[in-house]
Each structure stands twice: as C-alpha cells, then as structure tokens.
PDB file of N, CA and C in Angstrom:
ATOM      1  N   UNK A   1     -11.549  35.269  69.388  1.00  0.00           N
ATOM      2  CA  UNK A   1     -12.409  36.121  68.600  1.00  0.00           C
ATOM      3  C   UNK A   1     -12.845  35.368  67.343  1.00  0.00           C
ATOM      4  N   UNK A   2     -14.319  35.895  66.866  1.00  0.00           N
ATOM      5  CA  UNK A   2     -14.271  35.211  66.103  1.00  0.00           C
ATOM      6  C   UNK A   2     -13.950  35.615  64.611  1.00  0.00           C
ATOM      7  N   UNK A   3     -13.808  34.799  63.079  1.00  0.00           N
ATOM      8  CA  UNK A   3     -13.296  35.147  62.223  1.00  0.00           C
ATOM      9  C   UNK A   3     -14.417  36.185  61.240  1.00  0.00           C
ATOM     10  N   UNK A   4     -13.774  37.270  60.642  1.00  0.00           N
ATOM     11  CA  UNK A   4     -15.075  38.293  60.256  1.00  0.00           C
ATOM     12  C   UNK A   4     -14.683  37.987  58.228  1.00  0.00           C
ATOM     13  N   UNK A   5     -15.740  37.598  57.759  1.00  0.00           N
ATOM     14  CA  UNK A   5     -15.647  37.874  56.116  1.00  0.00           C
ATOM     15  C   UNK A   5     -16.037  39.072  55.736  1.00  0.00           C
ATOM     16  N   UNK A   6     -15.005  39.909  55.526  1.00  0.00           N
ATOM     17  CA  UNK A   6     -15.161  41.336  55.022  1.00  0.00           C
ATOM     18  C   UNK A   6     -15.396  41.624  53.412  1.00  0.00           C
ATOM     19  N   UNK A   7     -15.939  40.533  52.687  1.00  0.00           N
ATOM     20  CA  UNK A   7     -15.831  40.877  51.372  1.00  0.00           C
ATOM     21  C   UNK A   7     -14.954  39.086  51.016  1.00  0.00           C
ATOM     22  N   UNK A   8     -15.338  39.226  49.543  1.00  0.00           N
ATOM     23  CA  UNK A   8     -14.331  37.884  48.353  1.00  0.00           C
ATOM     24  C   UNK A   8     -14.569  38.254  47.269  1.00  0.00           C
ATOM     25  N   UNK A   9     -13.560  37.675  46.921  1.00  0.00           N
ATOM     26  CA  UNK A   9     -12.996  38.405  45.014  1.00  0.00           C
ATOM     27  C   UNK A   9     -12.887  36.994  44.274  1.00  0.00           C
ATOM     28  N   UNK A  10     -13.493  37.138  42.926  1.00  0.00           N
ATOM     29  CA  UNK A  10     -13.033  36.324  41.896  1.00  0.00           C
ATOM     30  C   UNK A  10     -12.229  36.742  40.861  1.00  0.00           C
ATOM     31  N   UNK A  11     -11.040  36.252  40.782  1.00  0.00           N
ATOM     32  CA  UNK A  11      -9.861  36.455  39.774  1.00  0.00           C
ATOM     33  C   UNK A  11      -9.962  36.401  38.203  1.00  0.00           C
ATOM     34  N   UNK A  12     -10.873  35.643  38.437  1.00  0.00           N
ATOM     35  CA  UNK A  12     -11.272  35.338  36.874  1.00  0.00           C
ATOM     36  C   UNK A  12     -12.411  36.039  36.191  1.00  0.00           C
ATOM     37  N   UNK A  13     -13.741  37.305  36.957  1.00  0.00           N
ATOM     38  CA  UNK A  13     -13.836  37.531  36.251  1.00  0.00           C
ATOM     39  C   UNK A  13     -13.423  39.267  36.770  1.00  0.00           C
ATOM     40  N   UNK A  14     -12.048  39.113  37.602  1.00  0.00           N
ATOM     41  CA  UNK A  14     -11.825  40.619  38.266  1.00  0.00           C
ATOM     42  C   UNK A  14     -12.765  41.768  38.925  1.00  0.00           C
ATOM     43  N   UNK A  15     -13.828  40.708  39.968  1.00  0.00           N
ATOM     44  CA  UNK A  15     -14.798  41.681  40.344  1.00  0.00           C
ATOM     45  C   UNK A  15     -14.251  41.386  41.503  1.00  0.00           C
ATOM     46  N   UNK A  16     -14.388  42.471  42.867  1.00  0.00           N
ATOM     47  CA  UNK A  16     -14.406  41.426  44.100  1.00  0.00           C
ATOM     48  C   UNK A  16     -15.785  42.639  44.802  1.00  0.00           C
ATOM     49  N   UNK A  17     -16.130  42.300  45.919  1.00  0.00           N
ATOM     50  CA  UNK A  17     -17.066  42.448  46.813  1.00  0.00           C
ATOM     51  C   UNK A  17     -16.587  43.152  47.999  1.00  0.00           C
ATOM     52  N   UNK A  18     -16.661  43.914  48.540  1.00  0.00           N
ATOM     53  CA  UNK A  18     -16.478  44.178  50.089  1.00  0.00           C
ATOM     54  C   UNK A  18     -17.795  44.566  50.982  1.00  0.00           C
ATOM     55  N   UNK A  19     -17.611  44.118  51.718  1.00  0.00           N
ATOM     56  CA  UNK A  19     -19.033  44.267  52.836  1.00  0.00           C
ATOM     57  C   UNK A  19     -19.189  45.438  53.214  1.00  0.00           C
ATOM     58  N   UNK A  20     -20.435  45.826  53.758  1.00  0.00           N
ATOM     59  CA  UNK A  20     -20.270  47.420  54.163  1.00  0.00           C
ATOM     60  C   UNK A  20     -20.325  47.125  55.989  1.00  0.00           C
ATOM     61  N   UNK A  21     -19.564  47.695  56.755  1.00  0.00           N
ATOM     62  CA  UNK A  21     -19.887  47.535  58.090  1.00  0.00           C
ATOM     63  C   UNK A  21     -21.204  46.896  58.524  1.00  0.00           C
ATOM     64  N   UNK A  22     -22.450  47.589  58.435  1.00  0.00           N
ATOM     65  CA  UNK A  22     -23.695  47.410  58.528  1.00  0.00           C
ATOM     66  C   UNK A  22     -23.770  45.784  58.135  1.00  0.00           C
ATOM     67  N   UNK A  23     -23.423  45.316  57.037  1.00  0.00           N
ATOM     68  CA  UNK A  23     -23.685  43.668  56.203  1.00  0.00           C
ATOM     69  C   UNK A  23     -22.712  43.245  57.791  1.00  0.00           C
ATOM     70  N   UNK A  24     -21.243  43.699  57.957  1.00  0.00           N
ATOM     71  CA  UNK A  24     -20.982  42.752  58.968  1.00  0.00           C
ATOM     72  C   UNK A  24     -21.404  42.615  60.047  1.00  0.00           C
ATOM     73  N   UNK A  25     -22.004  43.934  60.430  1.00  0.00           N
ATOM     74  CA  UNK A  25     -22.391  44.116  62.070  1.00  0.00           C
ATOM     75  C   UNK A  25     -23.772  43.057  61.966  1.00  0.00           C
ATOM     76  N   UNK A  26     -24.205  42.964  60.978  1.00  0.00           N
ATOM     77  CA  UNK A  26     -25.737  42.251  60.556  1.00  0.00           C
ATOM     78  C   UNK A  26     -25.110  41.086  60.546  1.00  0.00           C
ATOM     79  N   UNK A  27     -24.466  40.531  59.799  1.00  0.00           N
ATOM     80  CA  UNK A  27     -23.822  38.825  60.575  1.00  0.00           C
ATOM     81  C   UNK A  27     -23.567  38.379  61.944  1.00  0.00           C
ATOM     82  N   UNK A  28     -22.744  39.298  62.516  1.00  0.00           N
ATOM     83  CA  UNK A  28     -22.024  39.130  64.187  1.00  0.00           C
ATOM     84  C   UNK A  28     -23.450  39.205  64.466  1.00  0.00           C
ATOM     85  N   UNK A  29     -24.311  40.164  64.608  1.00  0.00           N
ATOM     86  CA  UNK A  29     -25.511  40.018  65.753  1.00  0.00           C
ATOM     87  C   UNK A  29     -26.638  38.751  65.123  1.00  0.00           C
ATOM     88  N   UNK A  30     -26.553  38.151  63.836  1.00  0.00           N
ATOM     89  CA  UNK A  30     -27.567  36.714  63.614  1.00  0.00           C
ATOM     90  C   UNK A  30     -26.256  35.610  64.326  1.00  0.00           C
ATOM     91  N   UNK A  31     -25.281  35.645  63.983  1.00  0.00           N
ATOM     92  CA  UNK A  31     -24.473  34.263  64.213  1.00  0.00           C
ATOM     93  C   UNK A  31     -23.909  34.371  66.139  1.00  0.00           C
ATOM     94  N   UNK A  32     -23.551  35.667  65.813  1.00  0.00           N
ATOM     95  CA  UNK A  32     -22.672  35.501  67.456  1.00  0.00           C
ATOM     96  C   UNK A  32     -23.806  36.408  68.680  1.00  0.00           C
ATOM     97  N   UNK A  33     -24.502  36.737  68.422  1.00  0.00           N
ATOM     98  CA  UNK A  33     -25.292  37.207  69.136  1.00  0.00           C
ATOM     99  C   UNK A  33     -25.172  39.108  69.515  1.00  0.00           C
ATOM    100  N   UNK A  34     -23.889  39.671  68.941  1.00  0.00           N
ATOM    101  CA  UNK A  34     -23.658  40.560  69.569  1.00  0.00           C
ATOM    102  C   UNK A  34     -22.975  41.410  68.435  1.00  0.00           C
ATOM    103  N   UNK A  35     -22.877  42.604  67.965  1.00  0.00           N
ATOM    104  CA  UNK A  35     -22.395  43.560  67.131  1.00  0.00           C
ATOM    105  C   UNK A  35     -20.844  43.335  66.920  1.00  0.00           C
ATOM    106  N   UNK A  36     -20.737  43.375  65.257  1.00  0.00           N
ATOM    107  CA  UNK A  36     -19.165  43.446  65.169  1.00  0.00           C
ATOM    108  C   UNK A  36     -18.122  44.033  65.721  1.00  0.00           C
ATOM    109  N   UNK A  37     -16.974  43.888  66.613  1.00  0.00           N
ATOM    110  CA  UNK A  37     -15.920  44.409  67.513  1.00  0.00           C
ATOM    111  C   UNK A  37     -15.470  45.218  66.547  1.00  0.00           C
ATOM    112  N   UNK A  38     -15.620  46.321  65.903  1.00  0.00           N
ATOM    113  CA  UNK A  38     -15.073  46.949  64.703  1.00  0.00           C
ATOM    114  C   UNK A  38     -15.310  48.504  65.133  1.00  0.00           C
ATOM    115  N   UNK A  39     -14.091  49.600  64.948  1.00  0.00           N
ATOM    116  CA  UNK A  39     -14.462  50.609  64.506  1.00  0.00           C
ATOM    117  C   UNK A  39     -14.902  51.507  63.797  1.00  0.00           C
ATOM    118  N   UNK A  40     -16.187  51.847  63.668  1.00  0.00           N
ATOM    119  CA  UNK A  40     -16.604  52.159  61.946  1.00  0.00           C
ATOM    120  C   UNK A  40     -15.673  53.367  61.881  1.00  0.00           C
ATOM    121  N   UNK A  41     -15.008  54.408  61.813  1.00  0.00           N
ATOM    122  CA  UNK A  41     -14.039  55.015  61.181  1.00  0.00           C
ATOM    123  C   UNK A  41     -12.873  53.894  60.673  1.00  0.00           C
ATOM    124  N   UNK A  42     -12.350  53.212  61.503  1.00  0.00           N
ATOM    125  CA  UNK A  42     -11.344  52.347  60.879  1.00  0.00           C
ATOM    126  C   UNK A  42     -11.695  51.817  59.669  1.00  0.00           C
ATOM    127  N   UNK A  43     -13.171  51.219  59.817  1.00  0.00           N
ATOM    128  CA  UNK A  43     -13.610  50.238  59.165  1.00  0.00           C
ATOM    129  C   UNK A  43     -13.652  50.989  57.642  1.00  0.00           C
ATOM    130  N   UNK A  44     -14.284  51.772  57.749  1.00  0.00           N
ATOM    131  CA  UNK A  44     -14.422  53.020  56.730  1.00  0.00           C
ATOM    132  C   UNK A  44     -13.443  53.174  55.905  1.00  0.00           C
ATOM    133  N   UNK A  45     -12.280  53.286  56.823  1.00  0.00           N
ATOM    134  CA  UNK A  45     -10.472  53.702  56.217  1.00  0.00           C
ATOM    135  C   UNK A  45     -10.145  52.584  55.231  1.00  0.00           C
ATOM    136  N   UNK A  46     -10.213  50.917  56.190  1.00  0.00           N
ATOM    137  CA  UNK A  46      -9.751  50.180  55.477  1.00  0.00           C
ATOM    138  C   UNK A  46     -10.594  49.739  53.982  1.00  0.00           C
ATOM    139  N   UNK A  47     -12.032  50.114  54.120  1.00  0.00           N
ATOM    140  CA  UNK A  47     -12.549  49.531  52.599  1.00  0.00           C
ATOM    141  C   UNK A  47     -12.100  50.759  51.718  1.00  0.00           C
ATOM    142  N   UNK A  48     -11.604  51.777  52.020  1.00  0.00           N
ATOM    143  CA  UNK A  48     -10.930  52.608  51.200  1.00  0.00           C
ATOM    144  C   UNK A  48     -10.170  52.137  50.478  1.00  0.00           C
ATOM    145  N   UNK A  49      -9.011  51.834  51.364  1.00  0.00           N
ATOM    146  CA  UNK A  49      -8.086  51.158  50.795  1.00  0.00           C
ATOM    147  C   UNK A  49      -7.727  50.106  50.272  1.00  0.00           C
ATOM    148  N   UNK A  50      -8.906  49.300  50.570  1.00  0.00           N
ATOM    149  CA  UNK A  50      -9.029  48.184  50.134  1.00  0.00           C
ATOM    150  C   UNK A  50      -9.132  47.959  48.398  1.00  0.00           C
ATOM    151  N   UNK A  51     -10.492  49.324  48.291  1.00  0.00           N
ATOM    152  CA  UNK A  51     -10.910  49.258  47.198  1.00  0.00           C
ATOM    153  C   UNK A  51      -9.533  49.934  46.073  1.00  0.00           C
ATOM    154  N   UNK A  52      -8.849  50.607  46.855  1.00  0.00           N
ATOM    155  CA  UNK A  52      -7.784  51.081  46.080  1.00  0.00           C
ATOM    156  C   UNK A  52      -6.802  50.219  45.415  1.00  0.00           C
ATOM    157  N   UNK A  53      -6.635  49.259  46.551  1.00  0.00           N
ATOM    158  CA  UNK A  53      -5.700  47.936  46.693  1.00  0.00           C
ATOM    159  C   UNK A  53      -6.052  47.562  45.307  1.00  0.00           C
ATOM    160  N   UNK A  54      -7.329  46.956  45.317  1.00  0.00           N
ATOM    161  CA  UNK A  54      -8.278  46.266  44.561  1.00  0.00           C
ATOM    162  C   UNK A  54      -8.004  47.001  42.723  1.00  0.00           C
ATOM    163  N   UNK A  55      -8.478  47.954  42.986  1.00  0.00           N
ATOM    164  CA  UNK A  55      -8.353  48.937  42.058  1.00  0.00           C
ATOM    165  C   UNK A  55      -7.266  48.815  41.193  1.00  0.00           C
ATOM    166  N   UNK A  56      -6.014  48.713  41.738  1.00  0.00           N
ATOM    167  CA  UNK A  56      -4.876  49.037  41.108  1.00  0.00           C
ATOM    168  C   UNK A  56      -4.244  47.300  40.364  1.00  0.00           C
ATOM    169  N   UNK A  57      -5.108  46.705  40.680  1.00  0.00           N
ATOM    170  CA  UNK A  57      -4.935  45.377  39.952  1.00  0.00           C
ATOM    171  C   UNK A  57      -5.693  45.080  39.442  1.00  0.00           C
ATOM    172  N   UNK A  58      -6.484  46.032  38.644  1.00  0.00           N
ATOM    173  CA  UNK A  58      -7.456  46.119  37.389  1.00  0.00           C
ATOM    174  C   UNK A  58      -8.768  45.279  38.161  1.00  0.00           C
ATOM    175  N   UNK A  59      -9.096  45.249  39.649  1.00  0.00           N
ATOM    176  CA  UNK A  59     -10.071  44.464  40.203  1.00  0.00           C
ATOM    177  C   UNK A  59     -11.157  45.228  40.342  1.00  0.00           C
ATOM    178  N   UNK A  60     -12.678  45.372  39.480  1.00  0.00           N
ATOM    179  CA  UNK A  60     -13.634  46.482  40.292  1.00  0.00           C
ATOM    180  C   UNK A  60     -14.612  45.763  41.459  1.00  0.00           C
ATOM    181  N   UNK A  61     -14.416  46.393  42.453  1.00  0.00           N
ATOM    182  CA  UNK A  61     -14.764  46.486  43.739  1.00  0.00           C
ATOM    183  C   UNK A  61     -15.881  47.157  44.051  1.00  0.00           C
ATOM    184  N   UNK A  62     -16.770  46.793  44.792  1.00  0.00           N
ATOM    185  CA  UNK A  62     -18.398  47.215  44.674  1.00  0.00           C
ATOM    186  C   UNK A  62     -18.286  46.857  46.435  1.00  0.00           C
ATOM    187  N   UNK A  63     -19.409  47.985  46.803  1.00  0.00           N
ATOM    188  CA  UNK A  63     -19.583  47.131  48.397  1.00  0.00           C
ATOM    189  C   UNK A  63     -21.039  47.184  48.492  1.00  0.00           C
ATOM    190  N   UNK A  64     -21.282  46.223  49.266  1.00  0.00           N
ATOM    191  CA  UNK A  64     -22.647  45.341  49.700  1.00  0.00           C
ATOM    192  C   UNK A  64     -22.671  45.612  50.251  1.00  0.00           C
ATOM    193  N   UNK A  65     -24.194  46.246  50.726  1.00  0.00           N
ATOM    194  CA  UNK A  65     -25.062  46.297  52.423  1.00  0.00           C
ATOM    195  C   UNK A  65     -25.518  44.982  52.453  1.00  0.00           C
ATOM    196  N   UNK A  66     -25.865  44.857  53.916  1.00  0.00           N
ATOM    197  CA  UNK A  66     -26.749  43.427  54.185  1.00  0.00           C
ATOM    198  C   UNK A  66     -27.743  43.417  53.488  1.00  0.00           C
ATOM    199  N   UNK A  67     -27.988  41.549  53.172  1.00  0.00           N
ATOM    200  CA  UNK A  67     -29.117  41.579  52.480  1.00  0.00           C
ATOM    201  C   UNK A  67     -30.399  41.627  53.130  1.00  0.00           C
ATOM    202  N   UNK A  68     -31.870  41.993  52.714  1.00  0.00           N
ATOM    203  CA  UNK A  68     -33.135  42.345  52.946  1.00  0.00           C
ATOM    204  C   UNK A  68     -33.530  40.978  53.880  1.00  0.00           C
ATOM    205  N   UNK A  69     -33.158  39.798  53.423  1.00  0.00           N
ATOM    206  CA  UNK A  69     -33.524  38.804  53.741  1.00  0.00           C
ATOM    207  C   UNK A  69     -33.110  38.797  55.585  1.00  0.00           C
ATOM    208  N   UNK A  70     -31.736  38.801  55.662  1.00  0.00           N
ATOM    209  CA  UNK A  70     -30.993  38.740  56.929  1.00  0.00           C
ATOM    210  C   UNK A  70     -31.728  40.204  57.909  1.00  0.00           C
ATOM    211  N   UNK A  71     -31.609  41.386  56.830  1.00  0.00           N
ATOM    212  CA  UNK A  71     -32.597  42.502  58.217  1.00  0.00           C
ATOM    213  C   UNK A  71     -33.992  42.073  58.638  1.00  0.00           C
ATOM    214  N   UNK A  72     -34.599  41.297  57.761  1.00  0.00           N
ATOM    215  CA  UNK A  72     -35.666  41.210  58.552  1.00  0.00           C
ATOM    216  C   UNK A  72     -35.789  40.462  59.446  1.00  0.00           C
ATOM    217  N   UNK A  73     -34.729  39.526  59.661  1.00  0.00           N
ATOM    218  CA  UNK A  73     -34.923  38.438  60.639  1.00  0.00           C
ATOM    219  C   UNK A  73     -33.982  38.883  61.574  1.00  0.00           C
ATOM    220  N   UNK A  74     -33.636  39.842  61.593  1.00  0.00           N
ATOM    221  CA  UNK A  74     -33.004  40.766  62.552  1.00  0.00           C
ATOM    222  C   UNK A  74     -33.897  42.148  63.202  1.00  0.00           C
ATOM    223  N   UNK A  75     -35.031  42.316  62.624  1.00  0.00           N
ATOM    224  CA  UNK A  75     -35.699  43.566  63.082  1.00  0.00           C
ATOM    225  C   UNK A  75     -36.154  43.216  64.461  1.00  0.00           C
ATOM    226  N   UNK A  76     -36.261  42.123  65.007  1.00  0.00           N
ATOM    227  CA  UNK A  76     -35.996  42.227  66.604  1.00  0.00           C
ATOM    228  C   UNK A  76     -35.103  43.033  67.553  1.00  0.00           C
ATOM    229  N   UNK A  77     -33.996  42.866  66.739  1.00  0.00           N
ATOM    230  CA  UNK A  77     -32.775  43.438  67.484  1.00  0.00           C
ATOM    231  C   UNK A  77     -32.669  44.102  67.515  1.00  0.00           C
ATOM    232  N   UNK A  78     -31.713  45.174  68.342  1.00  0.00           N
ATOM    233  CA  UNK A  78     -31.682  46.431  68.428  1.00  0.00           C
ATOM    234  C   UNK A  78     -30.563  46.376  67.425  1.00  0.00           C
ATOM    235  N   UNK A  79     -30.537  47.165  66.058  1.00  0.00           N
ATOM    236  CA  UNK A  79     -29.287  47.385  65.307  1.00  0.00           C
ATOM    237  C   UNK A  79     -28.120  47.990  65.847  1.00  0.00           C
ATOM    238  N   UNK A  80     -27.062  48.141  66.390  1.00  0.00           N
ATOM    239  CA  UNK A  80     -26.040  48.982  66.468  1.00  0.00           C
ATOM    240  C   UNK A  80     -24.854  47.848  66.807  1.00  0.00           C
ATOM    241  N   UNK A  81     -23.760  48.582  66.072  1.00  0.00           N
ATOM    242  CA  UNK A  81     -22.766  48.007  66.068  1.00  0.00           C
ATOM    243  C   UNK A  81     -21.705  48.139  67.613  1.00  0.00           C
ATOM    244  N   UNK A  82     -21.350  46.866  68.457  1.00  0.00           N
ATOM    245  CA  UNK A  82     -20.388  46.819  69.821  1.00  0.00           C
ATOM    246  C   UNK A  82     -19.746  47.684  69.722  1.00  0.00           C
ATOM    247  N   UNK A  83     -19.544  48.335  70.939  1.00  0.00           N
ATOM    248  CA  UNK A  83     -17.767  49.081  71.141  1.00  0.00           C
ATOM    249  C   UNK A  83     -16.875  48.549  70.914  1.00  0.00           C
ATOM    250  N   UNK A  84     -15.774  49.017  70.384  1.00  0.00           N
ATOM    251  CA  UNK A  84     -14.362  48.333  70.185  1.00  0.00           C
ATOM    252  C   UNK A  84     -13.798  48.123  71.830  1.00  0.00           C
ATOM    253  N   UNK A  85     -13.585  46.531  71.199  1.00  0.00           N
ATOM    254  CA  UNK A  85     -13.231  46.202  72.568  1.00  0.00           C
ATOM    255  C   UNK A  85     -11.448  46.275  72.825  1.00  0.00           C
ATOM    256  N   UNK A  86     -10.678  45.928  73.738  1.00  0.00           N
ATOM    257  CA  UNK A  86      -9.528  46.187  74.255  1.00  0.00           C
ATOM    258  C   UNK A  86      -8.512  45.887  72.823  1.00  0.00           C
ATOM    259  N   UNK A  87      -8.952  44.354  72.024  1.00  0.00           N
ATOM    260  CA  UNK A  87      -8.288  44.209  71.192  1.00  0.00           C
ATOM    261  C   UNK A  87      -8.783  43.964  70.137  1.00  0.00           C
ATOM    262  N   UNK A  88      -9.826  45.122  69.949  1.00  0.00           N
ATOM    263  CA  UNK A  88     -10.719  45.130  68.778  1.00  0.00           C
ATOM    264  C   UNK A  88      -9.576  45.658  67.461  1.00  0.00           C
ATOM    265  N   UNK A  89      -8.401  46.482  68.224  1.00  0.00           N
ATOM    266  CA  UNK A  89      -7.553  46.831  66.878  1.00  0.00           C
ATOM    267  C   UNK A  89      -7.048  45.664  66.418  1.00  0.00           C
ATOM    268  N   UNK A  90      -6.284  44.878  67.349  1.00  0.00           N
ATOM    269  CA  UNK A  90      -5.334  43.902  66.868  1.00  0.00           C
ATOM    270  C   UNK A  90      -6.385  42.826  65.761  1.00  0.00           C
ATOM    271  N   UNK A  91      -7.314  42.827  66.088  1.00  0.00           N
ATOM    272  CA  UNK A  91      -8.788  41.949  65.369  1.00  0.00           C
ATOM    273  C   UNK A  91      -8.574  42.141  63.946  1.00  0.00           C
ATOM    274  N   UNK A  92      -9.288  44.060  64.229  1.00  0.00           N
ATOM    275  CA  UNK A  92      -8.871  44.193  62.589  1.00  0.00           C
ATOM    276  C   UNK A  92      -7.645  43.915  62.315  1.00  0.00           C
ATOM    277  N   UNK A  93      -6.636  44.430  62.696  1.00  0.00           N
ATOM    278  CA  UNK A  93      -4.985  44.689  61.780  1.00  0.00           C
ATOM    279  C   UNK A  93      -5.074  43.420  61.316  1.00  0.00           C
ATOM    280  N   UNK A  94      -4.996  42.131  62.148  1.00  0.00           N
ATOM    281  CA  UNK A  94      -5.104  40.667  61.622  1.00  0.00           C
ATOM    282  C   UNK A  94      -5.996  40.519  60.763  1.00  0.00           C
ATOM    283  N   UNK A  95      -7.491  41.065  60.759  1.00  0.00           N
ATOM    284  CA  UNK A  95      -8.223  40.696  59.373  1.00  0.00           C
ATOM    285  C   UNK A  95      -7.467  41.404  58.495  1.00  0.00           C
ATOM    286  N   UNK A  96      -7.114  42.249  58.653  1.00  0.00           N
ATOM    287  CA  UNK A  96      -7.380  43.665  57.135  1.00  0.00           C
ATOM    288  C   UNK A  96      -5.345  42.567  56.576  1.00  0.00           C
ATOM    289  N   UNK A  97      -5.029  42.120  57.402  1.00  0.00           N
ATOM    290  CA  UNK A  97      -3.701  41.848  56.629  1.00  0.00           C
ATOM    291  C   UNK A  97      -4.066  40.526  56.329  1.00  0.00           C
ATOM    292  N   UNK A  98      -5.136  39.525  56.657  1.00  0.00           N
ATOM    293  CA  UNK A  98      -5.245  38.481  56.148  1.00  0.00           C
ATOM    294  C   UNK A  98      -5.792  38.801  54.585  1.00  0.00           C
ATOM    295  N   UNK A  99      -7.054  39.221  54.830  1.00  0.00           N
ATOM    296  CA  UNK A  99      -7.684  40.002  53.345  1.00  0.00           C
ATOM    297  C   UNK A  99      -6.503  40.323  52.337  1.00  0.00           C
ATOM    298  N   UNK A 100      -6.026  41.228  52.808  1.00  0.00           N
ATOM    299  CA  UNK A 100      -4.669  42.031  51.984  1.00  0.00           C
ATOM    300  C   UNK A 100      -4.158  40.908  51.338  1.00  0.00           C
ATOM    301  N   UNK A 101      -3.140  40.022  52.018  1.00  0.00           N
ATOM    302  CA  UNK A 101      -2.257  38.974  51.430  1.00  0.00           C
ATOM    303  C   UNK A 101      -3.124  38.356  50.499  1.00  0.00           C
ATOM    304  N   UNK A 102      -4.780  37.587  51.164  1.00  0.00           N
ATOM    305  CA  UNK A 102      -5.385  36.809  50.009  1.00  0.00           C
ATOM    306  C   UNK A 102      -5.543  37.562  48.885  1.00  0.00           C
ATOM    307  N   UNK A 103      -6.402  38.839  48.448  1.00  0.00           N
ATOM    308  CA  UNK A 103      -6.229  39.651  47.600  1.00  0.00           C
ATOM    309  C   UNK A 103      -4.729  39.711  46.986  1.00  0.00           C
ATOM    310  N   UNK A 104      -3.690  40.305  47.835  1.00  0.00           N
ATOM    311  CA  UNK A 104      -2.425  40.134  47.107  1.00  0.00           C
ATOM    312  C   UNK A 104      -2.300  38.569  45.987  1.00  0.00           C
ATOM    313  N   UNK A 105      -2.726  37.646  46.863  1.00  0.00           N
ATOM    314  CA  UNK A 105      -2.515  36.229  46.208  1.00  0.00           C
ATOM    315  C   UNK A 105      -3.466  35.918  45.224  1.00  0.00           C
ATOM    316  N   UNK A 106      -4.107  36.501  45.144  1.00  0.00           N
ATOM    317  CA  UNK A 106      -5.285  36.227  44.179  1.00  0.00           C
ATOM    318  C   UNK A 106      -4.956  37.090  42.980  1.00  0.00           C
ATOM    319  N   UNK A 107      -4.877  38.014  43.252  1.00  0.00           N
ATOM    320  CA  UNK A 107      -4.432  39.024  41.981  1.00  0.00           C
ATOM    321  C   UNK A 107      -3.219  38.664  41.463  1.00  0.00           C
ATOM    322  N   UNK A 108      -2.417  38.111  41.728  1.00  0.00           N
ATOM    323  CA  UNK A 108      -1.256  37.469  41.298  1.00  0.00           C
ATOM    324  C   UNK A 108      -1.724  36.404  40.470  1.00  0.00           C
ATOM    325  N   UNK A 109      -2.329  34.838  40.913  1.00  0.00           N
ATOM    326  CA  UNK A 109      -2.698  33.829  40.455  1.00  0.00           C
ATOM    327  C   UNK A 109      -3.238  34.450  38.856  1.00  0.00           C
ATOM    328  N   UNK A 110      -3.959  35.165  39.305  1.00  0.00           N
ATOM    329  CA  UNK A 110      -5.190  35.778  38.237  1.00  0.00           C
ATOM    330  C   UNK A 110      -3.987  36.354  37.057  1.00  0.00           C
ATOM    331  N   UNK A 111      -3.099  37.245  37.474  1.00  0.00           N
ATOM    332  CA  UNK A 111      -2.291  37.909  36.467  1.00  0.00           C
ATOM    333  C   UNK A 111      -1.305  36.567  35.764  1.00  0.00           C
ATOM    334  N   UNK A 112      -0.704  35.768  36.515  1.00  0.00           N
ATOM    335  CA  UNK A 112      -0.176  34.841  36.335  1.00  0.00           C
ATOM    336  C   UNK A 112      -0.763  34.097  35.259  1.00  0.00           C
ATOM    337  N   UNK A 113      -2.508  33.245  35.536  1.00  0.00           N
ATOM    338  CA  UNK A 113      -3.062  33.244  34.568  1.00  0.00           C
ATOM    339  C   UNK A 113      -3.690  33.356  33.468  1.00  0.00           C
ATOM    340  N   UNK A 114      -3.538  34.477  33.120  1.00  0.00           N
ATOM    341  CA  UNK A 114      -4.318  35.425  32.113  1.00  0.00           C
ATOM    342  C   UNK A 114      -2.864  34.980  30.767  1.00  0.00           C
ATOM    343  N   UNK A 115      -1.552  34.909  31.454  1.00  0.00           N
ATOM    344  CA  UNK A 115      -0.867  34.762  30.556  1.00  0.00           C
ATOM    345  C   UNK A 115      -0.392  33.733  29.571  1.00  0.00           C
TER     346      UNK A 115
END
C-alpha cells in the first residue's frame, strides 16, 4: 500500500496542518490513479482527534481542502473516494499511529526546546 500524508506540523512556530479527506482522496487519484483506501467516517474520527491530540500541546491545527490548482487537473475524473478495501483498516491504524508518534515526537522536541 501506498504511504498517505495526512497533514505536517512545525514545532517551532506550533501550527500543524491536517488534510481534509477530499485533499487526500485528490492526491491518491493524481499520483496512484485511484481514490484513497480510507473510510470517511473513520477518517473524520481520526482528524478529531488528531486535532485534539494537537490541541493539548498548545499546537493550533487547521485542516486543508485540496488545492484549486490539483482540482482542476483532476476535473476529468470522476471525484469519489475507493471503498475500503480488506485492509483498508490496518492502513489507517498504521498511518494514524505513525502520525501520532511523529506528532508525539515533535511536540516533545518543540517543548524540550523552548526551554
């Protein structure tokens, strides 16, 4: 499978980014040809929590739709995001805990350095 960027944070000036489904499903169908393996309720759940994550380490968190540039060179396509496939969970759980830890690690570095 391939690897999904759900969002990146800078420590230093405590903003980070998260993607909105739509921005990712709009990558997977320019790069891989085919809609992000993602459940949008899941998907939904985890930038919740994400942003909470985020939140609670003084990080403000904003989410991005795709940019104008990338839909138009996508208005060929039919927009909609793939069915979750067999191990579309295990996909996410592995992103959403890779994210997590880097965030964990980043917000640390960041607190670490501030001091």
């Amino acid at each position: 499978m391939p690897t999904l960027v759900v969002g990146h944070l800078n420590p230093r000036d405590g903003t980070a980014e998260l993607r909105s489904l739509e921005h990712v499903d709009a990558i997977c169908r320019e790069r891989f040809k085919q809609g992000a393996p993602l459940d949008p309720t899941a998907y939904a759940h985890f930038l919740g929590q994400a942003q909470s994550f985020l939140g609670a380490y003084g990080m403000r968190a904003t989410l991005a739709g795709p940019p104008a540039d990338l839909m138009a060179s996508l208005s060929g396509l039919t927009p909609s995001t793939a069915p979750p496939r067999s191990r579309a969970g295990l996909v996410f759980a592995v992103t959403a805990l890779v994210l997590m830890a880097g965030v964990l690690g980043a917000a640390l570095s960041w607190f670490f350095l501030r001091k």
